[in-house]
N, C-alpha and C. Protein backbone atom coordinates (compact mmCIF):
# COMPACT_ATOMS: atom_id res chain seq x y z
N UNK A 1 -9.57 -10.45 -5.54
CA UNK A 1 -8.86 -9.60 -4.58
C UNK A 1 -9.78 -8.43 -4.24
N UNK A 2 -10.23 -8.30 -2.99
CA UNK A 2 -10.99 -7.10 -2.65
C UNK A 2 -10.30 -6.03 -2.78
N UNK A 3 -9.08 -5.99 -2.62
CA UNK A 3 -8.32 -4.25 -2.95
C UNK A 3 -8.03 -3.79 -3.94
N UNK A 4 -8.56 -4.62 -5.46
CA UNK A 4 -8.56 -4.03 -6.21
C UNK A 4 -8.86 -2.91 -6.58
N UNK A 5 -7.87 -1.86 -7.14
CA UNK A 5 -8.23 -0.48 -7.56
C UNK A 5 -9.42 -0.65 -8.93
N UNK A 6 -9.18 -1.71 -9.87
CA UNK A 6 -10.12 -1.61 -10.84
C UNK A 6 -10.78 -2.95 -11.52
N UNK A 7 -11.27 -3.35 -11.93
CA UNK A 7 -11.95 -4.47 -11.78
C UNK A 7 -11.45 -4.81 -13.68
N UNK A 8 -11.38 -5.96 -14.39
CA UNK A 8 -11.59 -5.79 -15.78
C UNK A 8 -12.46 -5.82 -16.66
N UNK A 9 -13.90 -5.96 -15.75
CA UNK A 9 -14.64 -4.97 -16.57
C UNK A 9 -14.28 -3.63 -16.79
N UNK A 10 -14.16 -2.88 -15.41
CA UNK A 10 -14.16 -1.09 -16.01
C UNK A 10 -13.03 -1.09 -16.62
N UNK A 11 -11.99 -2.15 -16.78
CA UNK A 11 -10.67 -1.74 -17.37
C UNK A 11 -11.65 -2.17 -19.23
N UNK A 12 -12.23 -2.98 -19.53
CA UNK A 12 -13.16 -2.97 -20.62
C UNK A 12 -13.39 -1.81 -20.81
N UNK A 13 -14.65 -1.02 -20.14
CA UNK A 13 -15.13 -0.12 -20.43
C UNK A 13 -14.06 1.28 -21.11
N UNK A 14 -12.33 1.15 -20.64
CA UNK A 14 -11.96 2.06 -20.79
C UNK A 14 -11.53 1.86 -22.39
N UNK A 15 -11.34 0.65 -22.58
CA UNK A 15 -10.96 0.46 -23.98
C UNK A 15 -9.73 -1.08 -24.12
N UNK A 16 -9.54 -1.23 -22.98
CA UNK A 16 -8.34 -1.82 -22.40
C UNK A 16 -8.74 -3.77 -22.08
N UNK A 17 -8.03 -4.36 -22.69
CA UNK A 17 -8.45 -5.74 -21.84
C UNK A 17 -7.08 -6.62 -21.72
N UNK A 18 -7.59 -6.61 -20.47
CA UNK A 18 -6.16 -7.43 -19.58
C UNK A 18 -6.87 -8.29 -18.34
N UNK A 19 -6.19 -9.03 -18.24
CA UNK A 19 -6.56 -10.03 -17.01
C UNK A 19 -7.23 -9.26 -15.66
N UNK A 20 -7.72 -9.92 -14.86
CA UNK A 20 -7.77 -9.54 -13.23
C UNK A 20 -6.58 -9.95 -12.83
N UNK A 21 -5.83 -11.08 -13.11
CA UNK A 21 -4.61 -11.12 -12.10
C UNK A 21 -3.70 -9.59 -11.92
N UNK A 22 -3.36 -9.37 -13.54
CA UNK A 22 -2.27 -8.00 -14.01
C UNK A 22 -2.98 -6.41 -13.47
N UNK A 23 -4.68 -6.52 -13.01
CA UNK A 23 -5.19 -5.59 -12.41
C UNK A 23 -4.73 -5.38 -11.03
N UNK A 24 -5.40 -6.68 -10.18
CA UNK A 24 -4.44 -6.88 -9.08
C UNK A 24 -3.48 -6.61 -8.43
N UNK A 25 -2.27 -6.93 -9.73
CA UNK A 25 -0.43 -7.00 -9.08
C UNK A 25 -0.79 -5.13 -9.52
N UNK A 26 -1.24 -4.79 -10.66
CA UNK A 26 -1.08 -3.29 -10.55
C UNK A 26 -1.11 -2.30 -9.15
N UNK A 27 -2.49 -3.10 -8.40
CA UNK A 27 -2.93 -2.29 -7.48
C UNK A 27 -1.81 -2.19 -7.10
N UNK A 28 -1.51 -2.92 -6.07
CA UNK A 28 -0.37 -3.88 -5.40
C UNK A 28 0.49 -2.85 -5.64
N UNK A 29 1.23 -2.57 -6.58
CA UNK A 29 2.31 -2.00 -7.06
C UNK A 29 1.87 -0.48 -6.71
N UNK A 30 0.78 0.33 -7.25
CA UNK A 30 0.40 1.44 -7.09
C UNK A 30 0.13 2.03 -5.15
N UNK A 31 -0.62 1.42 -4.59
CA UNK A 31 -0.63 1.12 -3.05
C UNK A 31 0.88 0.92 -2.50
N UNK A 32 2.06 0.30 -3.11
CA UNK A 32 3.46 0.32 -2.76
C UNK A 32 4.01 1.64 -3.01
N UNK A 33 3.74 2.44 -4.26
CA UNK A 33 4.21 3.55 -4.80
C UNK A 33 3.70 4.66 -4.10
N UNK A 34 2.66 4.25 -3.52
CA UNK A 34 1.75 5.85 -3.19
C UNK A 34 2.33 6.06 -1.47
N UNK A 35 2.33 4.17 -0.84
CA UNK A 35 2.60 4.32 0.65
C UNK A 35 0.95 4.71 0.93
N UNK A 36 -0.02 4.34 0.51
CA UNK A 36 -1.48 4.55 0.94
C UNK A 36 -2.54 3.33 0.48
N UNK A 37 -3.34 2.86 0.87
CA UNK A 37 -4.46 2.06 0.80
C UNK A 37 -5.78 2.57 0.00
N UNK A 38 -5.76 2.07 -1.04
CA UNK A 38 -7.17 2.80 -1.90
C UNK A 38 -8.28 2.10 -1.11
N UNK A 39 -8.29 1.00 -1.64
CA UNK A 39 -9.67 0.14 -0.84
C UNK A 39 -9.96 -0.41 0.36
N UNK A 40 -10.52 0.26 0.99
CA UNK A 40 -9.85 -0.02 2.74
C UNK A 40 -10.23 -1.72 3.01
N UNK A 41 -9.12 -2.32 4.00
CA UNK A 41 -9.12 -3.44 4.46
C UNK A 41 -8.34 -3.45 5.66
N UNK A 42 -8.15 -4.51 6.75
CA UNK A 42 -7.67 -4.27 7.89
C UNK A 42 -6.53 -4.47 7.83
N UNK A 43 -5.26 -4.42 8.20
CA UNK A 43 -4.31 -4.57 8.29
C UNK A 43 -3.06 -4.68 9.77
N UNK A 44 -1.83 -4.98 9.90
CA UNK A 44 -1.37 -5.42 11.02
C UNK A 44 -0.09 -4.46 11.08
N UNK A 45 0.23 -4.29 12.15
CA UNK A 45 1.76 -4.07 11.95
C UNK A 45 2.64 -4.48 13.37
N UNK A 46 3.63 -4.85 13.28
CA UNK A 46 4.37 -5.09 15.36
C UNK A 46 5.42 -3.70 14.89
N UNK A 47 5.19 -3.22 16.17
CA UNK A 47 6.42 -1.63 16.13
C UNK A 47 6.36 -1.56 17.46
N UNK A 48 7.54 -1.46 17.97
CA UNK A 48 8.01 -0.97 19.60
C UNK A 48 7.08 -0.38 20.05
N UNK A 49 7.53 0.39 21.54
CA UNK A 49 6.59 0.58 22.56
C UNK A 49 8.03 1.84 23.10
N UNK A 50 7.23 3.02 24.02
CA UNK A 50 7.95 3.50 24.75
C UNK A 50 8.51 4.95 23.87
N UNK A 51 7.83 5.40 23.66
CA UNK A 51 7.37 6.86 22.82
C UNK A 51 6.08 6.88 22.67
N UNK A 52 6.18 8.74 22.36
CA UNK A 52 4.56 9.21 22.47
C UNK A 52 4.04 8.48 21.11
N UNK A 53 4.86 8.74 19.68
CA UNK A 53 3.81 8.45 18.79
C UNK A 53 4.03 6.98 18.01
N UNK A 54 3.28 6.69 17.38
CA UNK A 54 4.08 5.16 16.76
C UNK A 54 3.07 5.56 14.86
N UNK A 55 3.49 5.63 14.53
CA UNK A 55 3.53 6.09 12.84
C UNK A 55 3.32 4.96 12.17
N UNK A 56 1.91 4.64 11.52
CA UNK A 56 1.79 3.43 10.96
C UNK A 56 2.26 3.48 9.47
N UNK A 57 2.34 2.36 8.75
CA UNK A 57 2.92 2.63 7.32
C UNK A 57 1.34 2.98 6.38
N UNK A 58 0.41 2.18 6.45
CA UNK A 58 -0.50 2.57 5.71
C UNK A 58 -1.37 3.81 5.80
N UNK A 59 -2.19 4.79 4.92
CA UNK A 59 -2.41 5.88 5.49
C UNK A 59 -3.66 5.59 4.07
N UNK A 60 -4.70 6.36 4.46
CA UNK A 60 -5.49 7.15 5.38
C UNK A 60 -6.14 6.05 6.10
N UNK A 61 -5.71 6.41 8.01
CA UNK A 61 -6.32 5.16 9.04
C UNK A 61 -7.83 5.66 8.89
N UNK A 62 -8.84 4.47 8.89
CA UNK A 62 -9.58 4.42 9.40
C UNK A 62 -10.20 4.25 10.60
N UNK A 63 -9.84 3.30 11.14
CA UNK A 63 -10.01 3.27 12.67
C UNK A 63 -8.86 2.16 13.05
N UNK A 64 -8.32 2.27 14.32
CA UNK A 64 -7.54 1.59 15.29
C UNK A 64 -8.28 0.29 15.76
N UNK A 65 -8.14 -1.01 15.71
CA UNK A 65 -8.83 -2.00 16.46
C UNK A 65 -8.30 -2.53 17.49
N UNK A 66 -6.98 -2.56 17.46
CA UNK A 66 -6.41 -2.97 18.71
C UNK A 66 -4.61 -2.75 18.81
N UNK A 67 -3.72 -2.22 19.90
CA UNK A 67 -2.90 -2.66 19.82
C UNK A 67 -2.49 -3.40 21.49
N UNK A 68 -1.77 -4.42 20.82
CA UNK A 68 -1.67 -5.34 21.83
C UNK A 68 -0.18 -6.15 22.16
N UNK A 69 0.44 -6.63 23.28
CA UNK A 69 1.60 -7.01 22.96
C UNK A 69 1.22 -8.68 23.31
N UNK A 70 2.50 -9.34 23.08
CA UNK A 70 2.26 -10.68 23.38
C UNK A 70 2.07 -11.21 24.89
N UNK A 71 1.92 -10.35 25.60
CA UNK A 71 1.39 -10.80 26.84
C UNK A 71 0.10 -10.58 27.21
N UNK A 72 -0.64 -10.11 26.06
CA UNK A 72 -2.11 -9.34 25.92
C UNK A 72 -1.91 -8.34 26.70
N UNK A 73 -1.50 -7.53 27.06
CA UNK A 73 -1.65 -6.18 27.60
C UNK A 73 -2.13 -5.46 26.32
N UNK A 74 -3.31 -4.68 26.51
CA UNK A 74 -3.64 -3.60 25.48
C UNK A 74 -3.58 -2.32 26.19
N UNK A 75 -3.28 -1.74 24.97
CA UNK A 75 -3.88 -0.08 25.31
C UNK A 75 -4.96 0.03 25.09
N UNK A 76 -5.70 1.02 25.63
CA UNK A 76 -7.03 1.66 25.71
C UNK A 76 -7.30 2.52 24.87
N UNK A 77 -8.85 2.69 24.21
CA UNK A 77 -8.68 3.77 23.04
C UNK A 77 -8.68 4.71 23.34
N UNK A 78 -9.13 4.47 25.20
CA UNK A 78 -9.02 5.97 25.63
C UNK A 78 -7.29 6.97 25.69
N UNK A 79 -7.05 5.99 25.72
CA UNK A 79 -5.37 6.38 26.25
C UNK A 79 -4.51 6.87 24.55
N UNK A 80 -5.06 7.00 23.26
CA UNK A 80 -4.41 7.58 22.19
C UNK A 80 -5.45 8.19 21.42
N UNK A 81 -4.99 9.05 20.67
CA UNK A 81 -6.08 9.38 19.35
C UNK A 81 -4.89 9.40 17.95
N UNK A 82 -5.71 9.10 16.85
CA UNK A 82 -5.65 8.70 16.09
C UNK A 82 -5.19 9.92 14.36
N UNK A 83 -4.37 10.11 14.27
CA UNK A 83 -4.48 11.18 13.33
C UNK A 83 -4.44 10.49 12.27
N UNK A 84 -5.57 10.32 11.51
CA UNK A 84 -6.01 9.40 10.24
C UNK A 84 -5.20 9.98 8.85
N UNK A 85 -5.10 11.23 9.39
CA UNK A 85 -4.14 11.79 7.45
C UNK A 85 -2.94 11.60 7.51
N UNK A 86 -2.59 11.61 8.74
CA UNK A 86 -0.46 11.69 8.37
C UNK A 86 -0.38 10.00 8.65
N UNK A 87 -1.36 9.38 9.29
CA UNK A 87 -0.65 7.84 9.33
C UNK A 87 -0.17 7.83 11.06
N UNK A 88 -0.48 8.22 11.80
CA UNK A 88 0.04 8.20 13.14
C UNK A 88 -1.19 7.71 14.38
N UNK A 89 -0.82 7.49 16.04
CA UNK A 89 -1.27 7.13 16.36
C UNK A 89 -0.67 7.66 17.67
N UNK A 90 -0.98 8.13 18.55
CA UNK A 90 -0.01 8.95 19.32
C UNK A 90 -0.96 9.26 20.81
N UNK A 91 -0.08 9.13 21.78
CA UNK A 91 -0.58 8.13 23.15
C UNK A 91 -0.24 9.68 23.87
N UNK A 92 -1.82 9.81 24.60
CA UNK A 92 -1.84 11.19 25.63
C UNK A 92 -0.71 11.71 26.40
N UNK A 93 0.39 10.01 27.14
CA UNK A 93 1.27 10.00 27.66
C UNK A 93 2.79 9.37 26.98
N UNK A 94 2.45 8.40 27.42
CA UNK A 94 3.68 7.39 26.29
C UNK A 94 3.06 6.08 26.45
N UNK A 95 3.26 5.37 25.10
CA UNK A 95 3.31 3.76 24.86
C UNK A 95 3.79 3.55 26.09
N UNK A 96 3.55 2.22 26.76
CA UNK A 96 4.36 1.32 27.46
C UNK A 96 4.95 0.30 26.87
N UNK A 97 5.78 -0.15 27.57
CA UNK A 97 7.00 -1.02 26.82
C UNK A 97 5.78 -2.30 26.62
N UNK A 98 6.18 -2.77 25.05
CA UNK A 98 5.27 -4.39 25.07
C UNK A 98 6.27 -5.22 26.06
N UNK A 99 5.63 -6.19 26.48
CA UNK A 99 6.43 -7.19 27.04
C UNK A 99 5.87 -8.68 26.13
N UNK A 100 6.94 -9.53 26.65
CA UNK A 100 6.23 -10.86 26.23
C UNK A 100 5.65 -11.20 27.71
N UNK A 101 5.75 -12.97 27.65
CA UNK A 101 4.79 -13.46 28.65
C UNK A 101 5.72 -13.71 29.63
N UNK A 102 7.46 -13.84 29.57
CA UNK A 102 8.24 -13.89 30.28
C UNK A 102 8.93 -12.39 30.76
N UNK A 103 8.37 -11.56 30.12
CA UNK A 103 8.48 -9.95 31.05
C UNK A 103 9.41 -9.59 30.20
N UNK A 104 10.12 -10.14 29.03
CA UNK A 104 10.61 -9.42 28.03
C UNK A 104 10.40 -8.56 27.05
N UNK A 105 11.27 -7.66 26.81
CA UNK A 105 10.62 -6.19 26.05
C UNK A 105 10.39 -6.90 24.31
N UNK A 106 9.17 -6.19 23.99
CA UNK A 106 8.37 -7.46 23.21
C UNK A 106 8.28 -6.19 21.79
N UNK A 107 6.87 -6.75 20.86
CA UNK A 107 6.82 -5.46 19.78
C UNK A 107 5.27 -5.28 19.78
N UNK A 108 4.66 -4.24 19.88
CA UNK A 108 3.49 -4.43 20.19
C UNK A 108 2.33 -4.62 18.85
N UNK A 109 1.40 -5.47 18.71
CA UNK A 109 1.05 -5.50 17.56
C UNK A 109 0.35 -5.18 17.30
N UNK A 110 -0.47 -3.88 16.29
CA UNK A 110 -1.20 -2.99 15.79
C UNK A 110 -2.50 -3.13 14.88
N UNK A 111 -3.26 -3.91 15.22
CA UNK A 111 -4.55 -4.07 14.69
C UNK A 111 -5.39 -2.82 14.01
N UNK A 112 -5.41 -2.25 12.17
CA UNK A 112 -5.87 -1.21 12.04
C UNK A 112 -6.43 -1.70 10.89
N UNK A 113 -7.63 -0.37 10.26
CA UNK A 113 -8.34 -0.45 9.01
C UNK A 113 -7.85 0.63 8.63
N UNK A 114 -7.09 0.63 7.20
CA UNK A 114 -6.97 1.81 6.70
C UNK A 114 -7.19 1.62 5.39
N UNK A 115 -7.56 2.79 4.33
CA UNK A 115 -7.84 3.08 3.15
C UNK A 115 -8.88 4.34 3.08
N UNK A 116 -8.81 4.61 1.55
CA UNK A 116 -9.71 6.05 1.45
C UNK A 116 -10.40 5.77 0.84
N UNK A 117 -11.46 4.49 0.21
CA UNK A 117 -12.65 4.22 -0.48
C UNK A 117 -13.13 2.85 0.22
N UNK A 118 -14.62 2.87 0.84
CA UNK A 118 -14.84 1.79 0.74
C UNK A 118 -14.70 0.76 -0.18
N UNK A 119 -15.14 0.20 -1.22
CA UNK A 119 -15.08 -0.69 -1.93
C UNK A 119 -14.24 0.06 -3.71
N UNK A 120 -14.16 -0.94 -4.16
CA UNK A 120 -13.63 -0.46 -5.85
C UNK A 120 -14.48 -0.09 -6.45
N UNK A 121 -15.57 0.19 -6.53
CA UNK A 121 -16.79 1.02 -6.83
C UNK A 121 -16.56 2.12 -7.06
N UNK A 122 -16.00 2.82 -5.47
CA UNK A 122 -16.14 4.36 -4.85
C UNK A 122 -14.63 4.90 -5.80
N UNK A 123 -13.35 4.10 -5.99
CA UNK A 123 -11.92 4.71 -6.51
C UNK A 123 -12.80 5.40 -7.58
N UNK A 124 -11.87 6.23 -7.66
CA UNK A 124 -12.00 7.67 -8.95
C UNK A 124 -11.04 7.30 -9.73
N UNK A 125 -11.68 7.62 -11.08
CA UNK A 125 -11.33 7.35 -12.02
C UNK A 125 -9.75 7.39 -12.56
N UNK A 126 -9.43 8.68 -11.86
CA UNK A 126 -7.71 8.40 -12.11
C UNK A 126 -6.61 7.49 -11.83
N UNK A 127 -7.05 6.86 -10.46
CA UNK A 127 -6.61 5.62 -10.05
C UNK A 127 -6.84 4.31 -11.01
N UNK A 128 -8.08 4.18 -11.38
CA UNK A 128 -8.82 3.11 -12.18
C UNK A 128 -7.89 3.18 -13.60
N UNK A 129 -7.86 4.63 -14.00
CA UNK A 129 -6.90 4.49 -15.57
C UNK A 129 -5.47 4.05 -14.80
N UNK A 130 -5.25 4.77 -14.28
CA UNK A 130 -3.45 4.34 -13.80
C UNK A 130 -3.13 3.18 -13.37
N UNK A 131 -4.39 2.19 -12.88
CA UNK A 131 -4.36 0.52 -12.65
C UNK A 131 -4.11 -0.16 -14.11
N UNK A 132 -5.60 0.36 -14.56
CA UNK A 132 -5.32 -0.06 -16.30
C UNK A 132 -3.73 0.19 -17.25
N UNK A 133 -3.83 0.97 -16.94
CA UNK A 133 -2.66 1.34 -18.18
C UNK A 133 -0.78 0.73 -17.52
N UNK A 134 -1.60 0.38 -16.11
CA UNK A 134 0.28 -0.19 -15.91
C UNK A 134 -0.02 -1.74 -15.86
N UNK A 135 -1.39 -2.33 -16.03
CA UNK A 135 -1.52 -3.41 -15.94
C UNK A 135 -1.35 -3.66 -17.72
N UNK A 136 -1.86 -3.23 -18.80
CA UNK A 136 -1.91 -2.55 -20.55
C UNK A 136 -0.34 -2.80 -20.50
N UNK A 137 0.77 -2.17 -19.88
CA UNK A 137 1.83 -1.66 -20.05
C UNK A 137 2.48 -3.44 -19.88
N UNK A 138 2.57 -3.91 -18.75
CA UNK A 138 3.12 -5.39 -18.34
C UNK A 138 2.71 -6.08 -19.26
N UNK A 139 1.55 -5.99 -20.03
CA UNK A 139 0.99 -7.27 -20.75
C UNK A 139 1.50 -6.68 -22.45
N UNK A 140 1.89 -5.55 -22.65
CA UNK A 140 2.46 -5.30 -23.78
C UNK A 140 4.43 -5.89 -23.33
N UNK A 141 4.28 -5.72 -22.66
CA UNK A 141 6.23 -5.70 -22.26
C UNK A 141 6.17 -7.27 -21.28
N UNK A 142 6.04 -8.16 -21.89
CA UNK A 142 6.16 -9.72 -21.06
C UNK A 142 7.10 -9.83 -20.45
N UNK A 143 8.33 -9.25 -21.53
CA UNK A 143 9.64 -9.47 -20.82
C UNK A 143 10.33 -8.07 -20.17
N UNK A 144 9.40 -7.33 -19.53
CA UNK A 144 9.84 -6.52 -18.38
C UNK A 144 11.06 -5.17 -19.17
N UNK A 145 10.40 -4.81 -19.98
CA UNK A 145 11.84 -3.76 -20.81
C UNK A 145 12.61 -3.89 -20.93
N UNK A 146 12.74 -5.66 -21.56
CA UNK A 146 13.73 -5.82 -21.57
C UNK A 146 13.81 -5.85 -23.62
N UNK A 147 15.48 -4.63 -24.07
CA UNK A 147 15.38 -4.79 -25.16
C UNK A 147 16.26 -5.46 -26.45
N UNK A 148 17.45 -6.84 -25.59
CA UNK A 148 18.16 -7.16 -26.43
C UNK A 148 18.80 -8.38 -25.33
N UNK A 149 18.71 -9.72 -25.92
CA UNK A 149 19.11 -11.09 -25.07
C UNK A 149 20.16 -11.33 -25.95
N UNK A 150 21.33 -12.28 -25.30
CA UNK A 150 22.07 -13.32 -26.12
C UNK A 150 22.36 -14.11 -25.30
N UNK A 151 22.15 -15.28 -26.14
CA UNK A 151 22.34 -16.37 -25.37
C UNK A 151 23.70 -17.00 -25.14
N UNK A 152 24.96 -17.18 -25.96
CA UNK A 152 25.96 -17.26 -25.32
C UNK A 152 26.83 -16.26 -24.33
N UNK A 153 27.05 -16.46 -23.38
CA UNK A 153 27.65 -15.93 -22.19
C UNK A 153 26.49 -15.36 -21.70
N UNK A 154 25.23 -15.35 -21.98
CA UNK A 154 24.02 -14.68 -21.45
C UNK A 154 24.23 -13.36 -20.98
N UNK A 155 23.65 -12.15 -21.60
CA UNK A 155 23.86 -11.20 -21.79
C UNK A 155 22.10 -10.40 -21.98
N UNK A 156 22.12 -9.43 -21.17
CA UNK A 156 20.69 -8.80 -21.11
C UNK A 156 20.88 -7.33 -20.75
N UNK A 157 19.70 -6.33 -21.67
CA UNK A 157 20.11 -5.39 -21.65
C UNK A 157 18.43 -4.59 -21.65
N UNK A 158 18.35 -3.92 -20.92
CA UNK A 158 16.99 -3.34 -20.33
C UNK A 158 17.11 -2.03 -21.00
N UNK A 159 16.09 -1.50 -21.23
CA UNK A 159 15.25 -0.29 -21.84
C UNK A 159 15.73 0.61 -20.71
N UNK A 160 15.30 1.99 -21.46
CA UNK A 160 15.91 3.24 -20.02
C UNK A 160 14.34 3.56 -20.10
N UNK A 161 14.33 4.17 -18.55
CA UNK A 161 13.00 4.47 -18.18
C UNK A 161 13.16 5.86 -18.21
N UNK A 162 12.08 6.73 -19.24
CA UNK A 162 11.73 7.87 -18.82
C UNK A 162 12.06 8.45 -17.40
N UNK A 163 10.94 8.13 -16.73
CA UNK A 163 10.59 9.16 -15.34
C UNK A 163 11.60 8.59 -14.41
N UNK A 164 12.47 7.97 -14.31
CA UNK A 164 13.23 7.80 -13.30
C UNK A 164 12.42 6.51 -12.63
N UNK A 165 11.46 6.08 -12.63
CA UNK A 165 11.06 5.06 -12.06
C UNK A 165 10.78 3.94 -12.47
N UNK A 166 10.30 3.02 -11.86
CA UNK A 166 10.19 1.67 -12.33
C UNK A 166 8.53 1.50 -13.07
N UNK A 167 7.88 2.87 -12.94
CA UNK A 167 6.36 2.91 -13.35
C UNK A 167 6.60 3.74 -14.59
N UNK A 168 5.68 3.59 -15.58
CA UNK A 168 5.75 4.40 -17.11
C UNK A 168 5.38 5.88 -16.22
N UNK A 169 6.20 6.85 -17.67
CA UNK A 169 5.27 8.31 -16.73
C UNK A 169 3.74 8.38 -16.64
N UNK A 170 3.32 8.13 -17.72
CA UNK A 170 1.62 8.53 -17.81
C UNK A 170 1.37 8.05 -16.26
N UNK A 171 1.43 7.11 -15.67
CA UNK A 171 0.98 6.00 -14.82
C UNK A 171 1.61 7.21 -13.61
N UNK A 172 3.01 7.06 -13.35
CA UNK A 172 3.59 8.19 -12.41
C UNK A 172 2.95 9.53 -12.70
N UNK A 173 2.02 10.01 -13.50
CA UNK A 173 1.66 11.63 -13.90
C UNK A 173 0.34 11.28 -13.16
N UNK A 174 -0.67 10.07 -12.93
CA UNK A 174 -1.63 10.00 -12.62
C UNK A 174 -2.12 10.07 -11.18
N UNK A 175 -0.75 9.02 -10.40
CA UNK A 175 -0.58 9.01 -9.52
C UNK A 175 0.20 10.10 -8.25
N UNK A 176 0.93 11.27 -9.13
CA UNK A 176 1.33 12.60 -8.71
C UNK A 176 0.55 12.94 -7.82
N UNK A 177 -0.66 13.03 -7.80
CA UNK A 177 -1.35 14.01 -6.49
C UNK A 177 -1.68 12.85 -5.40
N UNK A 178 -1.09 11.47 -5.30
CA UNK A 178 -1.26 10.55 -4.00
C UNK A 178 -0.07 10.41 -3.93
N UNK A 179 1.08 11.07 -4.19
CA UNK A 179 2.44 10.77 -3.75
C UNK A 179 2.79 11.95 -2.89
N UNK A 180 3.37 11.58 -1.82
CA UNK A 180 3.71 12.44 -0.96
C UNK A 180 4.28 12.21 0.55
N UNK A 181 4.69 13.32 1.41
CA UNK A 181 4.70 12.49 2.79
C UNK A 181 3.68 11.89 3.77
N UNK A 182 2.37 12.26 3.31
CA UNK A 182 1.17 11.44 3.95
C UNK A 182 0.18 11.27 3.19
């Protein structure tokens, strides 16, 4: 997976050994939590037409490649600029409506690169422990916190989570300064 936040070697080096798959689903999970892209790669999105700004979900954009509707009508790069920190994309005048190919109001589809490190190389180290230690965390807990089964009438009873979330705190304490509204 190229978007890996940490590879299992450096998860080695930290002291830690766990699969690449459980590195992986970490990222995955951490990139869901943050609402941001560590390792930049291109990505898509379809979102209406017909307002000034259109607000992408991944953040920090790198560059815009295309947005386009299904009738190929594009916009021009001249015609928006790009505010790479809040996640937005916002048109001098207004979007025009996408259409399809039968002149119906369509969704226009958003060709972008976003992330804040080229490769898993460049992530800083706090990310890299907070991959490790929630990927450490899954492979200690197989069965998901979970702390008491019975099998007649099937009956299951889950662990309480500290921090309110579905991530251990250490992991949520690491990730604190990439959580936010952009």
């Amino acid at each position: 997976m190229s978007n890996t936040l940490c590879t299992a070697a450096e998860a080695s080096a930290l002291g830690v050994t766990v699969s690449q798959a459980l590195l992986d689903a970490a990222s995955v999970v951490i990139e869901k939590r943050t609402r941001k892209i560590f390792v930049q790669r291109e990505v898509s999105e379809r979102l209406d037409g017909w307002r000034k700004r259109i607000n992408l979900q991944w953040r920090p954009i790198v560059s815009v490649e295309s947005i386009e509707d299904p009738a190929g009508n594009t916009v021009l790069a001249t015609d928006f600029f790009i505010d790479k920190d809040h996640g937005w994309v916002e048109h001098f005048g207004y979007f025009p409506i996408p259409m399809t190919e039968q002149g119906q109001k369509a969704l226009w589809e958003v060709s972008y690169t976003a992330g804040r490190f080229a490769t898993t190389a460049d992530v800083t180290s706090d990310l890299k422990e907070a991959c490790t230690r929630l990927a450490k965390w899954w492979a200690d807990q197989p069965a998901g916190n979970v702390t008491s089964v019975q099998a007649g009438s099937l009956s299951v009873s889950y662990g309480a989570m500290l921090s309110g979330s579905i991530l251990p705190g250490d992991v949520e304490n690491l990730l604190a300064p990439y959580i936010g509204p952009w």
